[in-house]
Protein backbone atom coordinates (compact mmCIF):
# COMPACT_ATOMS: atom_id res chain seq x y z
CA UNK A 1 -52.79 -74.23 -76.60
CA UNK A 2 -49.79 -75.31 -74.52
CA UNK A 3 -48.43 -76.89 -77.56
CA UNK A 4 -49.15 -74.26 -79.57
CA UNK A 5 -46.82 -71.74 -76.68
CA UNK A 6 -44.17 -74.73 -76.48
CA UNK A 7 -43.21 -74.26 -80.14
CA UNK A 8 -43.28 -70.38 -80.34
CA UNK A 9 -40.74 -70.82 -77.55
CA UNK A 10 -38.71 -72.86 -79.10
CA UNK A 11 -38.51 -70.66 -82.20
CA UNK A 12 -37.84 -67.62 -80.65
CA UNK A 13 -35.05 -69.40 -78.78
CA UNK A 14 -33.46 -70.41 -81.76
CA UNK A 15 -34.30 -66.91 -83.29
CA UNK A 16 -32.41 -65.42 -80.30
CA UNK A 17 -29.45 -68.35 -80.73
CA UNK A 18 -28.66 -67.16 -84.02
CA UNK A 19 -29.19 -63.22 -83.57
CA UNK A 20 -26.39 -63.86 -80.45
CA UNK A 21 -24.43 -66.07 -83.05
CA UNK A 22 -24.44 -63.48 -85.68
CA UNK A 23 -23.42 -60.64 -83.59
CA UNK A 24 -20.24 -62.78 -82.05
CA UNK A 25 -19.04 -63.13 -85.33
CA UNK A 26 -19.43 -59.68 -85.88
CA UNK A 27 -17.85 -58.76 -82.52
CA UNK A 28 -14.60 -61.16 -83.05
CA UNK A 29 -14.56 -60.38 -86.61
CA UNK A 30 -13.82 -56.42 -85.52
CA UNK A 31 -11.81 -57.08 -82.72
CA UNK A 32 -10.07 -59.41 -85.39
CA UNK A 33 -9.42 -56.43 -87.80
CA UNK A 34 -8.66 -53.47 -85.59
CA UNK A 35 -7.00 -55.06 -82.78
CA UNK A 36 -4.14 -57.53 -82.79
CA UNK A 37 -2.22 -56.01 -85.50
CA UNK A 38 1.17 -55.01 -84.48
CA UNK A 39 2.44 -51.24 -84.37
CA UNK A 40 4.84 -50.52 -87.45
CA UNK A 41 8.23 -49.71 -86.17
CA UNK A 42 11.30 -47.63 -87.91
CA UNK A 43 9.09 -45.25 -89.98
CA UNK A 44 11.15 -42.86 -92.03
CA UNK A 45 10.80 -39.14 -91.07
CA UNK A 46 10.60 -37.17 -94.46
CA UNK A 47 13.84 -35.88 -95.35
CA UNK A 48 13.21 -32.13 -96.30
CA UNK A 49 15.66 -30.97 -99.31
CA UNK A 50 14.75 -27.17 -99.97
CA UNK A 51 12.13 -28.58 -102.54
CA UNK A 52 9.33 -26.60 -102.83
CA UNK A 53 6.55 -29.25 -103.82
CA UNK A 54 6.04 -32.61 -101.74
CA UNK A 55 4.66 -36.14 -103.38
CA UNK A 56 2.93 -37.44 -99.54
CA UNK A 57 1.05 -40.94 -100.75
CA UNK A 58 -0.62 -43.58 -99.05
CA UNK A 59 -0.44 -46.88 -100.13
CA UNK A 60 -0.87 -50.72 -98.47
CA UNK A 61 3.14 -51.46 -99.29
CA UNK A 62 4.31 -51.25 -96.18
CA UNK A 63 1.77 -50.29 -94.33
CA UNK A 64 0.21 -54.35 -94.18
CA UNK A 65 2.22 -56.95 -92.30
CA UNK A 66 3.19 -58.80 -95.79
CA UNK A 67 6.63 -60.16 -97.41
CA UNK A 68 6.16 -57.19 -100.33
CA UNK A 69 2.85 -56.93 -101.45
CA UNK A 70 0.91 -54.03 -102.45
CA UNK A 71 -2.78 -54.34 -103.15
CA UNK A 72 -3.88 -51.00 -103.85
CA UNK A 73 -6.02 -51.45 -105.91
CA UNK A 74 -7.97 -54.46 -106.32
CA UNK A 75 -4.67 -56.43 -104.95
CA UNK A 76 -2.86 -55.61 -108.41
CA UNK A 77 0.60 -55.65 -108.05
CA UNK A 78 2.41 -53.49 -110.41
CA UNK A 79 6.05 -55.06 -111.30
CA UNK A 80 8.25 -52.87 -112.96
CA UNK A 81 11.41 -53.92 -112.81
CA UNK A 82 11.97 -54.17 -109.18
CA UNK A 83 9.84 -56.61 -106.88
CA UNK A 84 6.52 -55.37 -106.25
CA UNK A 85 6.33 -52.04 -106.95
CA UNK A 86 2.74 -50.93 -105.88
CA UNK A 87 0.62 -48.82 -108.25
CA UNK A 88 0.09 -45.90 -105.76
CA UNK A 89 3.89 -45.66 -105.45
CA UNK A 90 5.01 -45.91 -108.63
CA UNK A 91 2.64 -43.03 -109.61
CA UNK A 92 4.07 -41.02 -106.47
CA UNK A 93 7.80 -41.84 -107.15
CA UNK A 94 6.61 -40.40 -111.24
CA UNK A 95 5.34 -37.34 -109.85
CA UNK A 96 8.65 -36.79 -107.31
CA UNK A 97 10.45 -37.06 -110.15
CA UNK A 98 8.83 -35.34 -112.74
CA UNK A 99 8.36 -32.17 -110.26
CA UNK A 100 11.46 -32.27 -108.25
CA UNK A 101 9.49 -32.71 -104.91
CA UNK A 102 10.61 -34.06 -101.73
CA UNK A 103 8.31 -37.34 -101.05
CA UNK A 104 7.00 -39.22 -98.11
CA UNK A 105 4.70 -42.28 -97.11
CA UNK A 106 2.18 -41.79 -94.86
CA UNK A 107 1.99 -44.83 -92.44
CA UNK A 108 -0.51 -45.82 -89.73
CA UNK A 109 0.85 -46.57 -86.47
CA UNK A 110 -0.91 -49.96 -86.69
CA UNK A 111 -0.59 -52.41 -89.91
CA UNK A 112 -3.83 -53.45 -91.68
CA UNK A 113 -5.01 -57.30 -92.08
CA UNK A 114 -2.67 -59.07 -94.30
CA UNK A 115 -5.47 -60.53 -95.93
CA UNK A 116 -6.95 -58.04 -98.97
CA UNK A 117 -10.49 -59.10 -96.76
CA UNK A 118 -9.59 -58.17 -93.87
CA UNK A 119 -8.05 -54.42 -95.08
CA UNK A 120 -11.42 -54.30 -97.00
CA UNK A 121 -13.21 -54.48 -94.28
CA UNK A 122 -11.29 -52.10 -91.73
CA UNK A 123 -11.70 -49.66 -94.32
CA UNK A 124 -15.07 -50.13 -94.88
CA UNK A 125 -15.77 -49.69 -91.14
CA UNK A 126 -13.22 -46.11 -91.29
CA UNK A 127 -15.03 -44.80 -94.28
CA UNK A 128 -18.81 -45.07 -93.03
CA UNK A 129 -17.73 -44.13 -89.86
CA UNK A 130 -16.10 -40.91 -91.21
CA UNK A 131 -13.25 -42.11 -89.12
CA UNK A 132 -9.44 -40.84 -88.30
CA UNK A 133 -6.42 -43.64 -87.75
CA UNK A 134 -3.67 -42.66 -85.79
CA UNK A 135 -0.62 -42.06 -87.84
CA UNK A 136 3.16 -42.94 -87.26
CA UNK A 137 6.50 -40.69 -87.39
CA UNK A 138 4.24 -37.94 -89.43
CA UNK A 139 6.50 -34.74 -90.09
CA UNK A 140 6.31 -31.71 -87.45
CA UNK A 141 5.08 -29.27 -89.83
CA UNK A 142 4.96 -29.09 -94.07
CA UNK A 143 6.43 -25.66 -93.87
CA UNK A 144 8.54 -24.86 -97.36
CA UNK A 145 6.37 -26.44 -98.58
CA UNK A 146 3.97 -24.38 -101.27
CA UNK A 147 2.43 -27.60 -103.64
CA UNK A 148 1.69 -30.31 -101.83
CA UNK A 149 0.71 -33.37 -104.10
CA UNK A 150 -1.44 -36.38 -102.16
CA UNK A 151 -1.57 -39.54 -104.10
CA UNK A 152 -3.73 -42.51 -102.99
CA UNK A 153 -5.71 -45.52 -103.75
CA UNK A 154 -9.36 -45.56 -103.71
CA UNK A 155 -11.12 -47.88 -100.73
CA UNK A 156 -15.00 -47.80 -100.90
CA UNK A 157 -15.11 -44.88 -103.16
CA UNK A 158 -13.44 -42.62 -100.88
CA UNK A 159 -9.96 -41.82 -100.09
CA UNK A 160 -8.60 -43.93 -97.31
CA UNK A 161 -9.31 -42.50 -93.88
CA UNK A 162 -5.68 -42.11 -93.31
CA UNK A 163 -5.60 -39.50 -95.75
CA UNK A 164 -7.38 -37.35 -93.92
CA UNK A 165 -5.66 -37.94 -90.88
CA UNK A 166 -2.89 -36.47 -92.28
CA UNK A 167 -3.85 -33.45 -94.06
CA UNK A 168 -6.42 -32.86 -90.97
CA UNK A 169 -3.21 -32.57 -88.96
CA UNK A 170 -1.63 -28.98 -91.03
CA UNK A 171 -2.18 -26.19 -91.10
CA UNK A 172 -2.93 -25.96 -95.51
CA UNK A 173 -4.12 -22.15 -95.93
CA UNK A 174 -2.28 -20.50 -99.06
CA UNK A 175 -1.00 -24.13 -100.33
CA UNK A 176 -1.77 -26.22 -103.24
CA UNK A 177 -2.93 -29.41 -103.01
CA UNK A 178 -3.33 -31.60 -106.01
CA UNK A 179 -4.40 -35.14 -105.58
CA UNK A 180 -3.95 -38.14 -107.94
CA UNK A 181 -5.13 -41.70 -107.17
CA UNK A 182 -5.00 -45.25 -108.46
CA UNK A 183 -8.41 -47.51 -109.24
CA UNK A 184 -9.30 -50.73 -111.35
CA UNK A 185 -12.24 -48.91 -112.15
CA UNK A 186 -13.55 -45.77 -110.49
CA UNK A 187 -12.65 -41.91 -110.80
CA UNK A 188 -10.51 -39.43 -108.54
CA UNK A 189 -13.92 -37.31 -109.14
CA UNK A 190 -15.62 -39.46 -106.69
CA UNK A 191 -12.88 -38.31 -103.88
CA UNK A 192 -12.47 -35.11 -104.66
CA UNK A 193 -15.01 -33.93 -101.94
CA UNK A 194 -13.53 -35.54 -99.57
CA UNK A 195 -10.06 -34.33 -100.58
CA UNK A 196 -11.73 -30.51 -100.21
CA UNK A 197 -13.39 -30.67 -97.26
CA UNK A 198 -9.93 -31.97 -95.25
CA UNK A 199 -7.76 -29.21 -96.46
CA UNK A 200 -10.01 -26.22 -95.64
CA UNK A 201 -7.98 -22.83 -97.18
CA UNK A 202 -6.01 -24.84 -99.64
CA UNK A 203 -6.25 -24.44 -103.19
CA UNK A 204 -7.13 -27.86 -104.70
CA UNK A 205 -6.42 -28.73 -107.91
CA UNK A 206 -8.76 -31.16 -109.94
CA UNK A 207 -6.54 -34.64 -109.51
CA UNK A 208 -5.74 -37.22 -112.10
CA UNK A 209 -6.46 -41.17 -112.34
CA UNK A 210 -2.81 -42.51 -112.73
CA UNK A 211 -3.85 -45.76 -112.88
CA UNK A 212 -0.93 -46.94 -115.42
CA UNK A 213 -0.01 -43.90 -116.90
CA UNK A 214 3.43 -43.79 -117.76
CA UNK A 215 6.50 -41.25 -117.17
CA UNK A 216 5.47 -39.56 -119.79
CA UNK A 217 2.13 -39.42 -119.63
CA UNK A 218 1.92 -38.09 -116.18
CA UNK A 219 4.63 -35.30 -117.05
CA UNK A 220 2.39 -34.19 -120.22
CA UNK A 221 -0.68 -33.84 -117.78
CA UNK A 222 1.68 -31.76 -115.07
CA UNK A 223 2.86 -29.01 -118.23
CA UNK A 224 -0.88 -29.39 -118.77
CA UNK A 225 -2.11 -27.98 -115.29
CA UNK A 226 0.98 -25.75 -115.38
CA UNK A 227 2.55 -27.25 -112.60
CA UNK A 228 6.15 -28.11 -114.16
C-alpha cells in the first residue's frame, strides 16, 4: 500500500514538473514576442496633397526589425525591379497610382519578431484575443478625405489587428472604405466582417484579392466598381 502511494507521488510530481515546464515556455515564449522588440523610430506622417481618396496599407516591410524583407504573405517576397518590394505594397503603391490618392503605411509603435514564427505567433495571440496594438505617428484626422482604400495582408484569416487600430481611431461616417488584401491562398471575403464592423457608418465596398494582379488588372477592376 505504501508502495503503491510512493509511486502515485512520484507521477504526479513529474505530472506537475512538466505542466510547470510547459507553461514557462509558454510564459518566456510571450514575453519573447511582445516584449523586447524595440519601438520604430522616424515614422513618416502622411503628406496630405488635396487628393480626395487615400491608399492606408499595412504590411510587415518596415514594420519587422529586418534588412528589407517583407513576408506578407506566407514570407513571399515580391521583387519587381527594386529590392524587396512586398506584395501588400506593391498592390497599395498600384492603387495610389491608378486613383490619384494620397498613401500612407500604418506602423506599430513596436516592431514584430524578425522571425516569420515569431510574427505568426503575436498575431495569432492579437487575433483571438480581438486585440488593438498601439500605433506610431498615425495622422490627426483623415479629413478631405471621401474614399479611403485599406489594403492588407491576411494573418489567421483575419485582417491584422493593427488594422483595426487604425480605422477604430476615425471618425468614418459618410466615407468609403474599400479594402483589398494579399494571400497565398485565402479570400478578402473571409475579412470582410471584420473590415465592417471597425468602420461603423462607412460605406464599404466589397474588396479585391490583389494577390499578383498587375497595373492593369487592378485599374480594370477600379472602372469596374466605378471608382476611377
Amino acid at each position: 500500500m505504501a508502495e503503491k502511494a510512493k509511486k502515485k507521488f512520484s507521477l504526479l510530481r513529474v505530472l506537475l514538473a512538466v505542466i510547470i515546464g510547459i507553461l514557462a515556455i509558454i510564459i518566456i515564449g510571450l514575453i519573447i514576442v511582445f516584449f523586447p522588440r524595440s519601438k520604430i523610430e522616424n515614422v513618416p506622417s502622411l503628406e496630405k496633397s488635396g487628393a480626395k481618396s487615400l491608399v492606408v496599407y499595412f504590411s510587415r516591410d518596415k514594420v519587422i526589425d529586418t534588412d528589407g524583407v517583407d513576408a506578407t504573405s506566407s514570407a513571399s517576397l515580391n521583387i519587381g525591379g527594386r529590392e524587396y518590394v512586398g506584395d501588400v505594397t506593391d498592390a497599395a503603391e498600384k492603387v495610389a497610382k491608378a486613383t490619384g490618392s494620397d498613401i500612407y503605411q500604418i506602423h506599430t509603435e513596436r516592431y514584430y519578431p524578425q522571425s516569420y514564427g515569431g510574427t505568426a505567433m503575436r498575431a495569432f495571440v492579437e487575433e483571438k484575443l480581438n486585440m488593438r496594438p498601439d500605433l506610431a505617428n498615425i495622422p490627426d484626422d483623415l479629413d478631405g478625405y471621401d474614399v479611403i482604400y485599406v489594403g492588407y495582408p491576411i494573418w489567421w484569416f483575419n485582417a491584422p489587428m493593427p488594422v483595426g487600430t487604425f480605422l477604430e481611431s476615425y471618425d468614418l461616417n459618410g466615407k468609403t472604405i474599400v479594402p483589398f488584401c494579399t494571400a497565398a491562398t485565402d479570400s478578402i471575403d473571409e475579412t470582410m466582417p471584420f473590415i465592417r464592423e471597425v468602420c461603423k457608418g462607412a460605406d464599404v465596398r466589397d474588396g479585391l484579392t490583389a494577390t499578383n494582379k498587375t497595373y492593369e488588372a487592378i485599374e480594370s477592376w477600379l472602372q469596374d466598381k466605378g471608382l476611377i
